[in-house]
Protein backbone atom coordinates (compact mmCIF):
# COMPACT_ATOMS: atom_id res chain seq x y z
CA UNK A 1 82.11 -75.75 49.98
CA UNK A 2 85.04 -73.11 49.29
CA UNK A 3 88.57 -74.42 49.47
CA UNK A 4 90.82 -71.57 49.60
CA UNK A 5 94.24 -72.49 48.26
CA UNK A 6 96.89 -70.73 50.95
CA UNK A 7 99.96 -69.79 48.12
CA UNK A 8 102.93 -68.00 47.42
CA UNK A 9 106.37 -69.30 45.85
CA UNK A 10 108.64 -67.08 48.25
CA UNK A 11 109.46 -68.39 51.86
CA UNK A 12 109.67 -66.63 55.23
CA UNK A 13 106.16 -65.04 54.10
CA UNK A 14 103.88 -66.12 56.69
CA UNK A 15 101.95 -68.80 54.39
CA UNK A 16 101.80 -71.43 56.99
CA UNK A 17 101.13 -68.98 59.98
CA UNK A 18 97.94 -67.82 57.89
CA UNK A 19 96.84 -70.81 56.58
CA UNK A 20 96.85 -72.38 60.80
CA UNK A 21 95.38 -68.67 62.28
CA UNK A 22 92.94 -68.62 59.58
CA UNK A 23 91.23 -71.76 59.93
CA UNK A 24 91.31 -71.19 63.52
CA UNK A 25 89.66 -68.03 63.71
CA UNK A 26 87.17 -69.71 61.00
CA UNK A 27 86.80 -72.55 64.20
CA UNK A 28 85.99 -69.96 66.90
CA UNK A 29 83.29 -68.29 64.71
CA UNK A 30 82.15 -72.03 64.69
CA UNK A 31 82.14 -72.56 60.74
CA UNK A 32 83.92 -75.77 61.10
CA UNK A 33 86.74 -75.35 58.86
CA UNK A 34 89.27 -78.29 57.92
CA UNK A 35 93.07 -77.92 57.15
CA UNK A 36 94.61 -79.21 54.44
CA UNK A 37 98.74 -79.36 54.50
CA UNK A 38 100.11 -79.87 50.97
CA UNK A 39 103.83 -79.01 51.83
CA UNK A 40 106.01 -81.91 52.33
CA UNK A 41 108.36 -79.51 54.70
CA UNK A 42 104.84 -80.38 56.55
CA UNK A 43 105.25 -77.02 58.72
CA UNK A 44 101.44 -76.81 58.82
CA UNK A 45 101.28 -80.34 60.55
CA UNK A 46 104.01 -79.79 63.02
CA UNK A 47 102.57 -76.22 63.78
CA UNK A 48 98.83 -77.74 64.68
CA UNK A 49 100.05 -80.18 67.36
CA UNK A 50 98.75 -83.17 65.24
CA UNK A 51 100.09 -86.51 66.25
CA UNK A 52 99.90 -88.76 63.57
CA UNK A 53 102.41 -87.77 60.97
CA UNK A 54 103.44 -91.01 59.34
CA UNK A 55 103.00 -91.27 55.46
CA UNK A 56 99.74 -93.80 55.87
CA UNK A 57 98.11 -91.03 58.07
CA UNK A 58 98.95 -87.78 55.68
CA UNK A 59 97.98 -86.77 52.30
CA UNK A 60 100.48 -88.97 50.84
CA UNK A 61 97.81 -92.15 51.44
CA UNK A 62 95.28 -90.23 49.25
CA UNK A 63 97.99 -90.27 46.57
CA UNK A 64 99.50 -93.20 46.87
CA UNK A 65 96.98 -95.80 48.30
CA UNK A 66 93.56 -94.02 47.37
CA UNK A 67 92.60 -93.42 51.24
CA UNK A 68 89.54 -90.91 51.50
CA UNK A 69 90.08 -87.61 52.70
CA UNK A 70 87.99 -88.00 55.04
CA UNK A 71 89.70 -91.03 56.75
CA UNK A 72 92.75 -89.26 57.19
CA UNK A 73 91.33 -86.40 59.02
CA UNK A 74 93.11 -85.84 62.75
CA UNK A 75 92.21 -83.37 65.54
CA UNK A 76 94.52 -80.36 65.74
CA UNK A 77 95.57 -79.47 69.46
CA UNK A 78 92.41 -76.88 69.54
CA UNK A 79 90.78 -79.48 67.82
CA UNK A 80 89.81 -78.39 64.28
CA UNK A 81 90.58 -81.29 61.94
CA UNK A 82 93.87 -81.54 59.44
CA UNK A 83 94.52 -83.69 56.81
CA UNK A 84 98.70 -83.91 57.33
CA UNK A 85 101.40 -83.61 55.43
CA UNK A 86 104.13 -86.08 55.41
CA UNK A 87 107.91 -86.01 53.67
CA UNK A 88 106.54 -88.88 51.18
CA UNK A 89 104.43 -86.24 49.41
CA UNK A 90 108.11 -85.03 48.22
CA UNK A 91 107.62 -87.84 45.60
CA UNK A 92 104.52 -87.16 43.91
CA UNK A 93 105.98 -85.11 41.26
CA UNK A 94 107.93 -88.24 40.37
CA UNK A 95 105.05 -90.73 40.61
CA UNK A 96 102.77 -88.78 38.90
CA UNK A 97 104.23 -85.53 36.92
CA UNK A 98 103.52 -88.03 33.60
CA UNK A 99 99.89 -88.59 34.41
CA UNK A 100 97.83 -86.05 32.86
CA UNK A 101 95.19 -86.96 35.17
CA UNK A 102 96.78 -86.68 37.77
CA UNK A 103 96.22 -82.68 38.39
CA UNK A 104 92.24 -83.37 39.31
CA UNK A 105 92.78 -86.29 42.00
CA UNK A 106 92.79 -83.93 44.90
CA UNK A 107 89.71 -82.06 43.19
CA UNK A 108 87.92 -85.44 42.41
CA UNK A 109 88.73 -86.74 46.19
CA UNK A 110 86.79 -83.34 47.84
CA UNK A 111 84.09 -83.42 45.65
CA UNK A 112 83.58 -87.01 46.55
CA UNK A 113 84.48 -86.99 50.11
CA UNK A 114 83.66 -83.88 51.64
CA UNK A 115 81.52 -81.69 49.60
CA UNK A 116 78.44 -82.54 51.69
CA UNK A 117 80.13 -81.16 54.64
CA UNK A 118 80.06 -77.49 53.18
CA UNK A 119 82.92 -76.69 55.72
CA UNK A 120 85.32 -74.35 54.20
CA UNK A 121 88.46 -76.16 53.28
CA UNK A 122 92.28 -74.09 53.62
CA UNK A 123 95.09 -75.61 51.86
CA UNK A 124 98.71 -75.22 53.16
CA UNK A 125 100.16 -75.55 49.26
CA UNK A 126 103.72 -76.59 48.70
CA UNK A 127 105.58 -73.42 47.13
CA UNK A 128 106.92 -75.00 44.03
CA UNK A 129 104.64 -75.34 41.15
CA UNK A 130 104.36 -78.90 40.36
CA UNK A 131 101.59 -81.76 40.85
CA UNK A 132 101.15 -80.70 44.12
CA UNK A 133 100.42 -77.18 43.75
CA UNK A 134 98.24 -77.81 40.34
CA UNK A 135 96.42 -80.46 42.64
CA UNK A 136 95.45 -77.51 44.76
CA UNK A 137 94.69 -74.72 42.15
CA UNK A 138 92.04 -76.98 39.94
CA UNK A 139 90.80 -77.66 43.35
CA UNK A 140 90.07 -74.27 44.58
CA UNK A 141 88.47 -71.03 42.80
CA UNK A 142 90.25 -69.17 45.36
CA UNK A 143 93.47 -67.78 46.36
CA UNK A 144 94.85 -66.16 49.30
CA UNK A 145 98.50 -65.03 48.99
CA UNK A 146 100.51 -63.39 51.95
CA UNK A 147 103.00 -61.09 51.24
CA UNK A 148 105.85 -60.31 54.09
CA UNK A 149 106.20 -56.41 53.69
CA UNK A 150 110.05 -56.54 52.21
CA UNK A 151 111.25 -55.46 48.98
CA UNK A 152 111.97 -59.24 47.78
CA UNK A 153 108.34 -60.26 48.57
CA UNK A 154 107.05 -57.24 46.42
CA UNK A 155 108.17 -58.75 43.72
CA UNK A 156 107.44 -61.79 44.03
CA UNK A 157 103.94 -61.40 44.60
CA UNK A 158 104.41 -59.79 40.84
CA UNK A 159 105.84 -62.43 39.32
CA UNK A 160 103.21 -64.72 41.14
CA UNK A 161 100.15 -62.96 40.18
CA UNK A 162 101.68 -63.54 36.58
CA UNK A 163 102.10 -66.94 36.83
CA UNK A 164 98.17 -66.95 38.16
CA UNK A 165 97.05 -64.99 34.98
CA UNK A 166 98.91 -67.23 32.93
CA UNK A 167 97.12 -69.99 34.66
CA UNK A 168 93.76 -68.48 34.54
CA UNK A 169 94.10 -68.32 30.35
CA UNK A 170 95.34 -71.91 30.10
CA UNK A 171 92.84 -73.76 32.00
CA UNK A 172 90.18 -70.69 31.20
CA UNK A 173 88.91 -69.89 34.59
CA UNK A 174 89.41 -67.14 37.41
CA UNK A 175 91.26 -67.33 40.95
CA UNK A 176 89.41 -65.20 43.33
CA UNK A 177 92.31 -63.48 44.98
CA UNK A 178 93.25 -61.71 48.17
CA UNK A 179 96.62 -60.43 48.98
CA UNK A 180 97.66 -59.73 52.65
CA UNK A 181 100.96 -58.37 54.44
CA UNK A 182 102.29 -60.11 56.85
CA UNK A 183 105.16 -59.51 59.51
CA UNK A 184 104.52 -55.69 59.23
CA UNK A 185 106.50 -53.16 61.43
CA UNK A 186 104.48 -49.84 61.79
CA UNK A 187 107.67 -48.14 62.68
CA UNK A 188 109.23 -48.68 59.32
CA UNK A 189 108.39 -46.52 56.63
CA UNK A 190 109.19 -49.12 54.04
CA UNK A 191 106.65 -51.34 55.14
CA UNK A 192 104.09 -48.23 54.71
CA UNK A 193 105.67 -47.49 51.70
CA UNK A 194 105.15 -51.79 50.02
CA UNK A 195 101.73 -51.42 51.05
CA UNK A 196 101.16 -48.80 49.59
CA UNK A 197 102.57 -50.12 46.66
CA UNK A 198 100.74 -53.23 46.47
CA UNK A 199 97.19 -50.73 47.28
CA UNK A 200 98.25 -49.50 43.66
CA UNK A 201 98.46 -52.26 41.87
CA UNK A 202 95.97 -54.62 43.39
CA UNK A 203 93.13 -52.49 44.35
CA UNK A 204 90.59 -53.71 46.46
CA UNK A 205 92.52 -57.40 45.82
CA UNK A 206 94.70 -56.25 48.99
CA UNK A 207 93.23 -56.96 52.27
CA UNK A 208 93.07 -53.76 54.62
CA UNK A 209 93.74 -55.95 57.51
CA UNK A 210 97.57 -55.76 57.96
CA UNK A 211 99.03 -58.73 60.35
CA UNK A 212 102.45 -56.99 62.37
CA UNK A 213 105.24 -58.59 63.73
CA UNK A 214 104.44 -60.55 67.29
CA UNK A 215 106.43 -62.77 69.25
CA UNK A 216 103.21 -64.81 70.07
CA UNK A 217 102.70 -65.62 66.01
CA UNK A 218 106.63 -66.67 65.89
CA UNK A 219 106.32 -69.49 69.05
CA UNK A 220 103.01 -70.51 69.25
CA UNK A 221 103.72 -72.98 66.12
CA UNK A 222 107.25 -74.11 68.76
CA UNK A 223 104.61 -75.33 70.99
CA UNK A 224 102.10 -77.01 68.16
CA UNK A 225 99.61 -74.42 68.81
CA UNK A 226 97.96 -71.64 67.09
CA UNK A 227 97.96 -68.49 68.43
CA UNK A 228 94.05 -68.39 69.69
CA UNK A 229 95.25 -71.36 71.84
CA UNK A 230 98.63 -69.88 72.71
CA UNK A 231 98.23 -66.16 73.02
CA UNK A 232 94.40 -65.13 72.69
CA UNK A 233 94.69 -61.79 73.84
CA UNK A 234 98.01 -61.00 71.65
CA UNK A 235 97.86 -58.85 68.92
CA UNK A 236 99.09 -61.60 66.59
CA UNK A 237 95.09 -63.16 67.67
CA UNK A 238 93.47 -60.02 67.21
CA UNK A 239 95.16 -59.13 63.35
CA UNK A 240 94.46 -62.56 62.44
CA UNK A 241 90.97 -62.29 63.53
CA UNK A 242 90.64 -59.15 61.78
CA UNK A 243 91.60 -60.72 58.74
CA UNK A 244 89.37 -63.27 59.19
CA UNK A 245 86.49 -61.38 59.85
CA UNK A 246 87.55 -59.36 56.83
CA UNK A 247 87.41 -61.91 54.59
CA UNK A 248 84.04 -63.29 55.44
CA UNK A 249 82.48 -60.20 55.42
CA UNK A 250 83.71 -60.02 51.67
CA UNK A 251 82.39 -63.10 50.83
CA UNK A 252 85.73 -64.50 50.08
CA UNK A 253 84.42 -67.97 52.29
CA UNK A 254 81.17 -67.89 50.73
C-alpha cells in the first residue's frame, strides 16, 4: 500500500488540483486509488463532486468517534472513492495536540482498515503543521510537493524541504520526495528560469513533467469534477497524465 502525502505550507500552489488529477489519472490506469482530504478548507471534497460532507461522514468521525476508514469512504463524481474533509477537522489540534499518541491514529486506522486493499492512498494534507499534518507524515513514506513556478513558492519549497529534513532526523526515517511545478507559463522566462533553479538543487527529486497554466484545471473543480471528467482532451489532462505516468514509471507508487 503507498500513501503519498500531497504537501506544501504555501497556498495558490496547485496542492489540491494534484492531489484530485493524480488519483484520477491513477483511476483511469485502473490502480484503484482512494483520496484522502485532510484540509478542513475541505477544497479536495468540494472539488470531487462528493455529496456527503457533514462531520459524521468526513475524516472528522475517524477522529472523533473512531469510525473506520473504510466506512466513510464516498464515490467521487468519476467515481473513485474519498474519504472527506469536513470544517470539524479544524478542531483536532485542540482535542488532541496534548495526546502524544495522537500523531499515529491516522497511521494505525490504514494499517488496520485498508492495508489489504493495496490501493495507493493520496492525502490532500492541511498546510499548517500540526496534528493533522503529523497524522499524515508518520502515515506515509512519501511526499509529493507542488511548487507554483513564482519567486515566493521557490522559497518556500526551501524552507519546506528543511522542515522535512528536520523531520526525517527527529523521528529517524526518510520521505521519498518528488517536487513538481505547477501553473507554468512557457512564455515567461522566469518560470524557465525557477525550474531551472529547483533542477539545481533537487536533482532528479524534481519531476520533468511540468503542469502549465489551463483554464480547464482552474473550473473543472467549479463544477465538482476533475479534469479527465471535465476536459479529457485539455492539456491540463494530458500534463497531469504525464505526471502520473512519470511517477509510476519511477516507482514513486510502488
Amino acid at each position: 500500500m503507498a500513501v503519498i502525502a500531497v504537501f506544501n505550507q504555501k497556498g495558490g500552489v496547485g496542492k489540491t488540483t494534484t492531489c484530485l488529477n493524480v488519483t484520477a489519472a491513477l483511476d483511469i490506469a485502473q490502480q484503484s486509488p482512494i483520496a484522502l482530504d485532510m484540509d478542513p478548507q475541505g477544497h479536495l471534497t468540494l472539488s470531487s463532486g462528493a455529496k456527503k460532507t457533514t462531520a459524521d461522514a468526513s475524516v472528522a468521525a475517524f477522529f472523533n468517534q473512531q469510525t473506520p476508514l473504510s466506512c466513510l469512504m464516498q464515490e467521487s463524481t468519476r467515481g473513485w472513492p474519498i474519504i472527506t474533509a469536513s470544517l470539524e477537522l479544524a478542531k483536532i489540534d485542540a482535542l488532541f495536540g496534548s495526546d502524544p499518541k495522537a500523531a499515529t491514529m491516522l497511521k494505525n486506522g490504514l494499517r488496520d482498515e485498508l492495508a489489504l486493499t493495496g490501493a495507493p492512498i493520496l492525502i490532500d494534507c492541511c498546510p499548517m503543521l500540526g496534528v493533522l499534518t503529523l497524522n499524515a507524515m508518520l502515515a506515509t513514506d512519501r511526499v509529493l510537493i507542488p511548487v507554483s513556478a513564482d519567486f515566493l513558492s521557490l522559497q518556500g519549497v526551501h524552507r519546506l524541504d528543511s522542515a522535512l529534513n528536520a523531520l526525517e532526523r527527529k523521528l529517524n526515517r526518510k520521505f521519498e520526495r518528488r517536487i513538481v511545478v505547477t501553473r507554468f507559463d512557457a512564455r515567461r522566462k522566469m518560470a524557465h528560469d525557477i525550474y531551472e533553479k529547483l533542477g539545481e538543487r533537487y536533482g532528479d527529486l524534481l519531476c520533468k513533467t511540468r503542469i502549465g497554466e489551463n483554464a480547464a484545471l482552474a473550473t473543472s473543480p467549479m463544477h465538482g469534477r476533475d479534469v479527465f471528467d471535465f476536459a479529457p482532451h485539455s492539456l491540463g489532462a494530458s500534463d497531469y497524465l504525464a505526471l502520473t505516468e512519470e511517477l509510476w514509471d519511477s516507482g514513486f507508487f510502488a
